[in-house]
N, C-alpha and C. Protein backbone atom coordinates (compact mmCIF):
# COMPACT_ATOMS: atom_id res chain seq x y z
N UNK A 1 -13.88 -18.40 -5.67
CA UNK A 1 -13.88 -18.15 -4.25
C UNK A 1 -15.14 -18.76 -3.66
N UNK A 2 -15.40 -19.44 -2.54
CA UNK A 2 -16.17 -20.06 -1.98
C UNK A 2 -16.61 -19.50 -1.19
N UNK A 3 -18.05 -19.39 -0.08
CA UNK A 3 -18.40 -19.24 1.23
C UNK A 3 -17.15 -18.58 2.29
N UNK A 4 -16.45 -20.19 2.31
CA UNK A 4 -15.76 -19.86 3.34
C UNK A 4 -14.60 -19.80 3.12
N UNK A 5 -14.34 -19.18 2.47
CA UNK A 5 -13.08 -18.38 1.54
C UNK A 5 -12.95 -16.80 2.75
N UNK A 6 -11.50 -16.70 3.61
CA UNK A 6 -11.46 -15.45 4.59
C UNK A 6 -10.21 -14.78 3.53
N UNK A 7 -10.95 -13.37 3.31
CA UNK A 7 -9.88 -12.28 3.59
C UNK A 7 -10.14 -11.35 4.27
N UNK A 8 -8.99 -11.06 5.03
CA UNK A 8 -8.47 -9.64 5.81
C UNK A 8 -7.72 -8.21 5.60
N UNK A 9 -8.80 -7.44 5.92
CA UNK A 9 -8.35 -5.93 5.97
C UNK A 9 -7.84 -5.72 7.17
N UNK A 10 -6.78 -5.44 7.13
CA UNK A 10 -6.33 -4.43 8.77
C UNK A 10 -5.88 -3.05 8.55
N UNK A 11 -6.21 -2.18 9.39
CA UNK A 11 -5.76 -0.90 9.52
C UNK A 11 -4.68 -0.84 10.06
N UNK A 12 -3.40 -0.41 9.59
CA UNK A 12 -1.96 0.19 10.15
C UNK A 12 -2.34 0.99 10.76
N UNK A 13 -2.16 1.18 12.35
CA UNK A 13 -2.39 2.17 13.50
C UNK A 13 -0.94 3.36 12.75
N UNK A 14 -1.40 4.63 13.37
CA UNK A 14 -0.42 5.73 12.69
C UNK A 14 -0.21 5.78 11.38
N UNK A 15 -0.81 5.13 10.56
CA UNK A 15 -0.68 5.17 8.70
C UNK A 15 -2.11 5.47 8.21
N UNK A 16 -1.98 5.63 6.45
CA UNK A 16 -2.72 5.55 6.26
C UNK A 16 -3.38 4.38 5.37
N UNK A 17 -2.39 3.55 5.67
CA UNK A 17 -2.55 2.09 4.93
C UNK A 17 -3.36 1.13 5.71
N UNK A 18 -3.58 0.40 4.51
CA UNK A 18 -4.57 -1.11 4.80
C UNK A 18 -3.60 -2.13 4.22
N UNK A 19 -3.71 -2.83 5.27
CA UNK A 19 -2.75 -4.51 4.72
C UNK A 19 -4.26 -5.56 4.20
N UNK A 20 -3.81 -5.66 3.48
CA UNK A 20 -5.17 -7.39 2.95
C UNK A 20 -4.10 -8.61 2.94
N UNK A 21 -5.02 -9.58 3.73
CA UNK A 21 -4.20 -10.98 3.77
C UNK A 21 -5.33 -11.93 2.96
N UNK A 22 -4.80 -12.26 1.97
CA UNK A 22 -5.94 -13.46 0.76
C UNK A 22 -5.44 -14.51 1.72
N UNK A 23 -6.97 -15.45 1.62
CA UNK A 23 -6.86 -17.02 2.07
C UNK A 23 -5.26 -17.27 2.07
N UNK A 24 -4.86 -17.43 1.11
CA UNK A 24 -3.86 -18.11 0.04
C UNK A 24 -2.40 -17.67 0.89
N UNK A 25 -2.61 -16.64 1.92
CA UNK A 25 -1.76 -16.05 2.90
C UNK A 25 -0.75 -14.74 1.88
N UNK A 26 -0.88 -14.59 0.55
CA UNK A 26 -0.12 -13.10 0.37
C UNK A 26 -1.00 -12.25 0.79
N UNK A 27 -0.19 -11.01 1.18
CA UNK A 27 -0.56 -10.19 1.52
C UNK A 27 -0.18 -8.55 0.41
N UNK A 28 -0.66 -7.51 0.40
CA UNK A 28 -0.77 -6.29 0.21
C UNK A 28 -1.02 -5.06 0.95
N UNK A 29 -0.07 -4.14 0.83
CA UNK A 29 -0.71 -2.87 1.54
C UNK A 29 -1.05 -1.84 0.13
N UNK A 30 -2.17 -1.05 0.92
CA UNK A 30 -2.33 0.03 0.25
C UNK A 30 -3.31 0.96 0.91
N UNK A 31 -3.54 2.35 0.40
CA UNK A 31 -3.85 3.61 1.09
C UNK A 31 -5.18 3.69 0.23
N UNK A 32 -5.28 2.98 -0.70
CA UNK A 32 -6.53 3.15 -1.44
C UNK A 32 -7.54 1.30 -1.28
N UNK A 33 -8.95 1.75 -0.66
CA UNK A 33 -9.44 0.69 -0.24
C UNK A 33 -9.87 -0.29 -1.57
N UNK A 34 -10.65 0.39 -2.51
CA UNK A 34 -10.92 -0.07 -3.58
C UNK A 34 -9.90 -0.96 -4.23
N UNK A 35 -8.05 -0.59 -4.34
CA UNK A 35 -7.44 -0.87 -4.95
C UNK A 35 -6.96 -2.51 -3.89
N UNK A 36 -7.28 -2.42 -2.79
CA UNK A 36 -6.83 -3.96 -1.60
C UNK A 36 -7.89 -4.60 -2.05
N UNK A 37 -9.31 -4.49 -2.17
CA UNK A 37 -10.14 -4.94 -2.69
C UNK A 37 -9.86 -5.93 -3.53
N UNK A 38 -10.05 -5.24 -4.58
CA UNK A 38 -9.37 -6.00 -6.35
C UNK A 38 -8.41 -6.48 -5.98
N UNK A 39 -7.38 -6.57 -5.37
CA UNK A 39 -6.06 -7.28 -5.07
C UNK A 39 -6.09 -8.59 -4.59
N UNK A 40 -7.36 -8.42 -3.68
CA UNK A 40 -7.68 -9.65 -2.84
C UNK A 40 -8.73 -10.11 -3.91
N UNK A 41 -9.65 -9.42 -4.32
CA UNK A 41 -10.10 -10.96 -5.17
C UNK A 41 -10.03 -11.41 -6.39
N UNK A 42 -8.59 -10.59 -6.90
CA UNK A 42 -7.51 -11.68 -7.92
C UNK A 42 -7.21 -12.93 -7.97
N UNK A 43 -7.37 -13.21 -6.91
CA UNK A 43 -6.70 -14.54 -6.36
C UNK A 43 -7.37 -15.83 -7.05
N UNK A 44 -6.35 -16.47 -7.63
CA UNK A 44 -4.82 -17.07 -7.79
C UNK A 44 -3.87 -15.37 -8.40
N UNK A 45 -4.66 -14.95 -9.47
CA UNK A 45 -4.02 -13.90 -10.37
C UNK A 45 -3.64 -12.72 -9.82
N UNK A 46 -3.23 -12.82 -8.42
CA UNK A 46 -2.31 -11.27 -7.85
C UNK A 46 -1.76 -10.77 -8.72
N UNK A 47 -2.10 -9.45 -9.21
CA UNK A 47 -0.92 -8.72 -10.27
C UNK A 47 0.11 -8.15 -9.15
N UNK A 48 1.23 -7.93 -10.23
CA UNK A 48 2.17 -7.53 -9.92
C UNK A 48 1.93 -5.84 -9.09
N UNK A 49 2.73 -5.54 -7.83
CA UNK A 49 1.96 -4.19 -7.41
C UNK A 49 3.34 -3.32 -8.46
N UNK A 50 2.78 -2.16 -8.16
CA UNK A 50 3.71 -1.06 -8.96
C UNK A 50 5.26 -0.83 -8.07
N UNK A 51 6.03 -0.52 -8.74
CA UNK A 51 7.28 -0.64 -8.24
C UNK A 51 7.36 0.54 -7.36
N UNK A 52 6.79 1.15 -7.05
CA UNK A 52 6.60 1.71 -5.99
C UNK A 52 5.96 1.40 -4.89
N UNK A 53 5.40 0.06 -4.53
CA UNK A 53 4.88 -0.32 -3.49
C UNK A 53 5.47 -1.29 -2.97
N UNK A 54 6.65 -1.50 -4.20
CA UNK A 54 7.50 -3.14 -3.79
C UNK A 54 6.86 -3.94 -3.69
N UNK A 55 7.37 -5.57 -3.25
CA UNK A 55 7.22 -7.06 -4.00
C UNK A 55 5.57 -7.43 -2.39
N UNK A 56 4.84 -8.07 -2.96
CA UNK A 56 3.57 -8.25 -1.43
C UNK A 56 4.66 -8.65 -0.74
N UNK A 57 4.19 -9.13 0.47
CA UNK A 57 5.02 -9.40 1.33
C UNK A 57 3.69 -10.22 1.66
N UNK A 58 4.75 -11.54 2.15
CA UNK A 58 4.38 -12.88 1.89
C UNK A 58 4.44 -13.16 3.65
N UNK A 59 3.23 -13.92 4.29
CA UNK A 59 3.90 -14.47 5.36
C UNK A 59 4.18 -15.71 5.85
């Protein structure tokens, strides 16, 4: 990851989730900050989320 390497946290208004968008444009939600964290700086190596959070959602 470089300098100018951007990722984004956003807060879901009415939730208690955080979406992260990596450079690379996948994205993740989750309710735990630590766990968007590590998600985002996997990258290339996004793991798979748990089948309970379903597939990232890509934009």
């Amino acid at each position: 990851m470089t300098a100018d390497t951007v990722l984004r946290v956003h807060w879901l208004p009415g939730t208690d989730e955080l979406l992260g968008t990596c450079h690379c444009a996948a994205t993740f939600s989750s309710q735990d900050p630590e766990e968007l964290w590590e998600w985002l700086h996997d990258h290339p190596d996004h793991r798979t989320p748990r089948p309970s959070e379903g597939p990232p959602r890509d934009s």
